[in-house]
Protein backbone atom coordinates (compact mmCIF):
# COMPACT_ATOMS: atom_id res chain seq x y z
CA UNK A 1 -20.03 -63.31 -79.78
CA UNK A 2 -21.64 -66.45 -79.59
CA UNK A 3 -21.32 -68.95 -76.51
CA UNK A 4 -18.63 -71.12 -77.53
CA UNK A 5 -16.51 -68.31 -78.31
CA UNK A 6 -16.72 -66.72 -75.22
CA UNK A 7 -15.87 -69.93 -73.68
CA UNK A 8 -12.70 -69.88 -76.18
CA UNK A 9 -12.08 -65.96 -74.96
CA UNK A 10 -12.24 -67.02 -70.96
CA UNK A 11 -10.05 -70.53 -71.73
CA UNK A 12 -7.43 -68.35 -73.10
CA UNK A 13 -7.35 -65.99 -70.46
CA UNK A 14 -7.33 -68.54 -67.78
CA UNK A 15 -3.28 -69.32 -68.02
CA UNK A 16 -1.20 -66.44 -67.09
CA UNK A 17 1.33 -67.28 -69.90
CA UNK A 18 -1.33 -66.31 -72.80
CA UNK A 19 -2.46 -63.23 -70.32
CA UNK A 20 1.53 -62.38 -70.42
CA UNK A 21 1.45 -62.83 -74.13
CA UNK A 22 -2.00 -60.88 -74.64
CA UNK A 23 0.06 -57.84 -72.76
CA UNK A 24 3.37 -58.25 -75.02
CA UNK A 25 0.87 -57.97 -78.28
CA UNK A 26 -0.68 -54.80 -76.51
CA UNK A 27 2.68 -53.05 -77.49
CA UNK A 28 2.75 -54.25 -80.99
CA UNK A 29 3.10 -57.05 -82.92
CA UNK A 30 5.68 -59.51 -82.47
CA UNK A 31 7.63 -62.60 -83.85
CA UNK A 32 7.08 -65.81 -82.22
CA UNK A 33 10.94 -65.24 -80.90
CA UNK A 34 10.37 -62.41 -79.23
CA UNK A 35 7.32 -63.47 -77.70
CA UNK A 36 9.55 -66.25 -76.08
CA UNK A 37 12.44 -64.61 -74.75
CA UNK A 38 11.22 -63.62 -71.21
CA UNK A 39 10.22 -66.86 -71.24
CA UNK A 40 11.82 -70.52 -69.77
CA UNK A 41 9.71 -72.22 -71.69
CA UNK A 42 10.37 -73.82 -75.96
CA UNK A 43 9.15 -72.04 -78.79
CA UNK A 44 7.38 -75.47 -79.55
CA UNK A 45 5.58 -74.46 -75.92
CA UNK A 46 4.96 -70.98 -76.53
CA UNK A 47 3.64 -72.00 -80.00
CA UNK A 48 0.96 -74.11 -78.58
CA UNK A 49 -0.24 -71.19 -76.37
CA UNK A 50 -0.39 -68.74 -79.49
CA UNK A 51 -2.49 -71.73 -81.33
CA UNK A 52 -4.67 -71.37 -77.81
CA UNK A 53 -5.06 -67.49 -78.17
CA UNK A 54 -5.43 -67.61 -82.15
CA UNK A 55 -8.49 -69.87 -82.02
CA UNK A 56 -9.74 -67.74 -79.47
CA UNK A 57 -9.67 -64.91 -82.38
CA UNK A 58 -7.66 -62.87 -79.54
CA UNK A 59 -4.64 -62.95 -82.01
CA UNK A 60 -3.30 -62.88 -85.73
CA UNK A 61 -0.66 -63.94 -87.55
CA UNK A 62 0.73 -62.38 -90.42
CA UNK A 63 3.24 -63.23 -93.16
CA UNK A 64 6.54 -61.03 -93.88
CA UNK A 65 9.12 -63.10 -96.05
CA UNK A 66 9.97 -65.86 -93.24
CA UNK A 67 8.27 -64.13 -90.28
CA UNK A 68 4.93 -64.92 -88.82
CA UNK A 69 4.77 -61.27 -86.86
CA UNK A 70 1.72 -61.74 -84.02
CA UNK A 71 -0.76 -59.21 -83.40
CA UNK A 72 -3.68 -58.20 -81.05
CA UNK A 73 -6.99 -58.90 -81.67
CA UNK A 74 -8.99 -56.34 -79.32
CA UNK A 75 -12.29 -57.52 -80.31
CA UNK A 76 -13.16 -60.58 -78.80
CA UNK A 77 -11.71 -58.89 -75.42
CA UNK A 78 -14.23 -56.00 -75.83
CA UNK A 79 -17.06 -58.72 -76.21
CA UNK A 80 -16.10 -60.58 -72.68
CA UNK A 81 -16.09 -56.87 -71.18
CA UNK A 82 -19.52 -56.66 -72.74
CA UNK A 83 -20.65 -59.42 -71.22
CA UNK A 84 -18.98 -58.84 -68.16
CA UNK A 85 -20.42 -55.44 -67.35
CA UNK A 86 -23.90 -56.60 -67.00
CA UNK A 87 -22.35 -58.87 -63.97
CA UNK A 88 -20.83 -55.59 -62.63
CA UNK A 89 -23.97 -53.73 -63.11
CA UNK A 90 -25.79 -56.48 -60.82
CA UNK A 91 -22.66 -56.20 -58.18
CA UNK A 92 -23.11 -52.61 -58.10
CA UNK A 93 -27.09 -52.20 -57.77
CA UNK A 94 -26.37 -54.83 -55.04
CA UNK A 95 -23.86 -52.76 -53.10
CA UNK A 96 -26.08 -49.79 -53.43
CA UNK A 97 -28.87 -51.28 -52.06
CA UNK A 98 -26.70 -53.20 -49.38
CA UNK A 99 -25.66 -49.43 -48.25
CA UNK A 100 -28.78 -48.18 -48.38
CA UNK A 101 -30.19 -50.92 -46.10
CA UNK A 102 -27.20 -50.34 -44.06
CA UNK A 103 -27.60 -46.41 -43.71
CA UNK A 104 -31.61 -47.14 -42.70
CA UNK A 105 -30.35 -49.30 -39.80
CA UNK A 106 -27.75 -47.14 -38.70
CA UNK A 107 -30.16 -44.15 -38.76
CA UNK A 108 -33.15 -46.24 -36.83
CA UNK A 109 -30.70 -47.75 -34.55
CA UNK A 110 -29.23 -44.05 -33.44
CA UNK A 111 -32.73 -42.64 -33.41
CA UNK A 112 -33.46 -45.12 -30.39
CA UNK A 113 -30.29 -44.40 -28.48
CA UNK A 114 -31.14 -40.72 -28.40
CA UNK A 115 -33.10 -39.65 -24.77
């Protein structure tokens, strides 16, 4: 995934509605309609959001007759988890280091208490 999509991937997920709407599509595909109804917002609103997450490449539309049915995209999310871990790996060699630091004092520091 190159740079500015990933940028695309993380805009998207930044508003809670299109996180909402990523979590509908995780059930199935769905008309713009029923995207909306737990909604207060237009469909002209929840439109623009969908536009948001489609040029992300985090959804598709399809065409059946008159309806535009909405579907996951799982991809591009598996990229920014991808690019995410190696920031977790860092975190976590941290921590282990932090409590292995922390287990060297706390042995030292009991060693000199003892008579």
């Amino acid at each position: 995934m190159g740079e500015d999509q990933l940028s695309a991937v993380f805009g998207a997920l930044a508003d809670p509605t299109r996180r909402a709407l990523l979590a509908r599509l995780s059930e199935g595909e769905a008309t713009v309609s029923a995207l909306a109804e737990p909604f207060d917002m237009s469909l002209a609103a929840i439109s623009k959001h969908l536009k948001v997450l489609e040029r992300a490449g985090l959804i598709s539309r399809g065409r059946d007759a008159q309806w535009r049915p909405c579907s996951l995209e799982a991809g591009p999310l598996a990229e920014a988890s991808a690019w995410l871990g190696d920031y977790r790996r860092f975190w976590e060699s941290s921590f282990d280091r932090l409590e292995q630091h922390i287990n060297r004092i706390t042995a030292s520091g009991s060693r000199e208490e003892e008579p």
